[in-house]
Protein backbone atom coordinates (compact mmCIF):
# COMPACT_ATOMS: atom_id res chain seq x y z
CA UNK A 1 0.00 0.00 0.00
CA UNK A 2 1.59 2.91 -0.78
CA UNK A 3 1.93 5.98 1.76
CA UNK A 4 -1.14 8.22 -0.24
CA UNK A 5 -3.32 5.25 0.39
CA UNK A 6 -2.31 5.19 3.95
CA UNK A 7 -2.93 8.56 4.30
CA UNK A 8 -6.39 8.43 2.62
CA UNK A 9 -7.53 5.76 4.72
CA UNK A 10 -7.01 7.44 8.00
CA UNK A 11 -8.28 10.32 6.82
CA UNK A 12 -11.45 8.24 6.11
CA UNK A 13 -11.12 6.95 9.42
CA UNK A 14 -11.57 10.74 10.94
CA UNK A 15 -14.48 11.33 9.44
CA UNK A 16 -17.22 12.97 11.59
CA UNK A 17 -20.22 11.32 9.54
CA UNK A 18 -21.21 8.26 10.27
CA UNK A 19 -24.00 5.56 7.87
CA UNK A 20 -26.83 7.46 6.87
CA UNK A 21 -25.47 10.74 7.58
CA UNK A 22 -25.61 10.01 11.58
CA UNK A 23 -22.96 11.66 13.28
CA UNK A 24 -20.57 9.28 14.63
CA UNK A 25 -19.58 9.09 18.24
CA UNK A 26 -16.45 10.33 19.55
CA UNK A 27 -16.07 9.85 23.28
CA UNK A 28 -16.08 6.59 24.68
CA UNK A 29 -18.86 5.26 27.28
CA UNK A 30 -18.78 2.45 30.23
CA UNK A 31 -21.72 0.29 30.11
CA UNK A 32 -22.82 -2.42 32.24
CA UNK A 33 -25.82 -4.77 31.23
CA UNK A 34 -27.65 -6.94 32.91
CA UNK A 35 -27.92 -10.61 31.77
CA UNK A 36 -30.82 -13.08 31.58
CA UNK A 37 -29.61 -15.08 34.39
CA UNK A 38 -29.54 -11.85 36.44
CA UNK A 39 -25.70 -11.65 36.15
CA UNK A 40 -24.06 -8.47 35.38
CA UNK A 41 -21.60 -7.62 32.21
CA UNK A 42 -19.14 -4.08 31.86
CA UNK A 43 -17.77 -3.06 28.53
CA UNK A 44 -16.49 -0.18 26.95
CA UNK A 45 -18.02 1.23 23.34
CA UNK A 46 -18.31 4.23 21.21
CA UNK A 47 -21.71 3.04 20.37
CA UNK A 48 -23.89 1.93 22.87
CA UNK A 49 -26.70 0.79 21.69
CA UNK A 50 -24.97 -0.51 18.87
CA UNK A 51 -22.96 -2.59 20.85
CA UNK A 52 -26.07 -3.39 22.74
CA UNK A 53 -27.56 -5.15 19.70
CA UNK A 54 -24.48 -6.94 18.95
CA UNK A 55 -24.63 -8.67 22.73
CA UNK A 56 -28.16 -9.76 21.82
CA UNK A 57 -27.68 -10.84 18.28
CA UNK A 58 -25.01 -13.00 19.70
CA UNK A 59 -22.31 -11.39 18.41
CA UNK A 60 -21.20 -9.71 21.16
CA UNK A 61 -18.74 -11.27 23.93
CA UNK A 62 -18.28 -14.52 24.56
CA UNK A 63 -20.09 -14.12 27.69
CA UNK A 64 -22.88 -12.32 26.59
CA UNK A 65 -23.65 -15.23 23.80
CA UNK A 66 -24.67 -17.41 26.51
CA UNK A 67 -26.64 -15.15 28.80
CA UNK A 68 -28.90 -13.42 26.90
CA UNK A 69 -31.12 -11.49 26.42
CA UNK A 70 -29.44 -9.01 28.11
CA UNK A 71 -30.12 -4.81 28.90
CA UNK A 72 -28.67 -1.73 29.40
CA UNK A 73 -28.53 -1.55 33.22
CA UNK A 74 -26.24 1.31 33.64
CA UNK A 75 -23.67 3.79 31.00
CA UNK A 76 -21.23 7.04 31.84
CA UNK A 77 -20.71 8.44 29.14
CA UNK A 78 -17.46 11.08 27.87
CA UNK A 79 -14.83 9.17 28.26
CA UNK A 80 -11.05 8.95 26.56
CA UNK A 81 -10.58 5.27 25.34
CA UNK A 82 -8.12 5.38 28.14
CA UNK A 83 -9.98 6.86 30.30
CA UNK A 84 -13.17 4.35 29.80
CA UNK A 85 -10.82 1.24 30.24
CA UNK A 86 -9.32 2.63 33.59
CA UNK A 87 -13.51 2.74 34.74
CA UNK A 88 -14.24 -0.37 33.45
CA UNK A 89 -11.93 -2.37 34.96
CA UNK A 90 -12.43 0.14 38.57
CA UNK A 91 -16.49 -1.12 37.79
CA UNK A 92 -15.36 -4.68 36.95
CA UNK A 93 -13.05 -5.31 40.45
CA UNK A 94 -16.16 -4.22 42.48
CA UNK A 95 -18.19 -7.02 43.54
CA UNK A 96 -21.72 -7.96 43.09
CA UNK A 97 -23.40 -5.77 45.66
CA UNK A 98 -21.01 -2.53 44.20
CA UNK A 99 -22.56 -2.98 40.75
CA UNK A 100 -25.85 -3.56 42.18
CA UNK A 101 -25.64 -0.22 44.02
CA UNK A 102 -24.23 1.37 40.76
CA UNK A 103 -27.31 0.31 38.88
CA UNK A 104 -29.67 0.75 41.37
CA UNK A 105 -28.32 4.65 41.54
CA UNK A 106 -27.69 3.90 45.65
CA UNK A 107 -25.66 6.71 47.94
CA UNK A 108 -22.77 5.34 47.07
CA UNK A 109 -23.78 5.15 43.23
CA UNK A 110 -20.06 6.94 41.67
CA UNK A 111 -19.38 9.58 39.48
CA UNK A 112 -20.64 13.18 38.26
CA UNK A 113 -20.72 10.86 35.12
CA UNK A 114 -23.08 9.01 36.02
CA UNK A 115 -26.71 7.72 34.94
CA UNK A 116 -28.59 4.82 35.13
CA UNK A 117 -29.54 3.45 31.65
């Protein structure tokens, strides 16, 4: 590929338009969804609800594929890439009763980013 193509790609890869004229997302957003079995799942996506359809479809994680249906418990949204992987593994080390009080929006619910789904 030579260095022009490169170039063009990336560019293409900046672009603030996303299918159908949507305008694509740029911050990143934690998520955590809640599974048919009652279990909990946290991931990171530009796209929420896109990513949300790919968990059900099956396509999703591993996990997800065999715990489905699942549904948007909980997102914070404006995040870095960085800056969402550093919450979701801070969301993922809690334990069941931390996410449950995340979801549920308890006192000790965290963030000014915060908002249940």
């Amino acid at each position: 590929m030579t260095m022009s193509r490169r170039y063009l790609r990336m560019l293409d890869g900046l672009k603030l338009e996303g299918p159908k004229g949507k305008r694509a997302p740029r911050e990143w957003s934690v998520y955590i969804l809640r599974c048919g079995d009652g279990s909990y799942y946290t991931g990171i996506a530009k796209d929420v609800e896109a990513r949300l359809e790919k968990h059900n479809s099956g396509k999703g994680a591993a996990y997800t594929r065999t715990h489905r249906p699942v549904s948007l418990a909980y997102r914070e949204d404006r995040f870095t890439r960085s800056g969402a992987l550093i919450r979701e593994a801070a969301i993922k080390s809690l334990g069941r009763p931390g996410k449950a009080r995340l979801v549920g929006g308890g006192k000790k619910a965290a963030g000014r980013r915060a908002r249940p789904a």
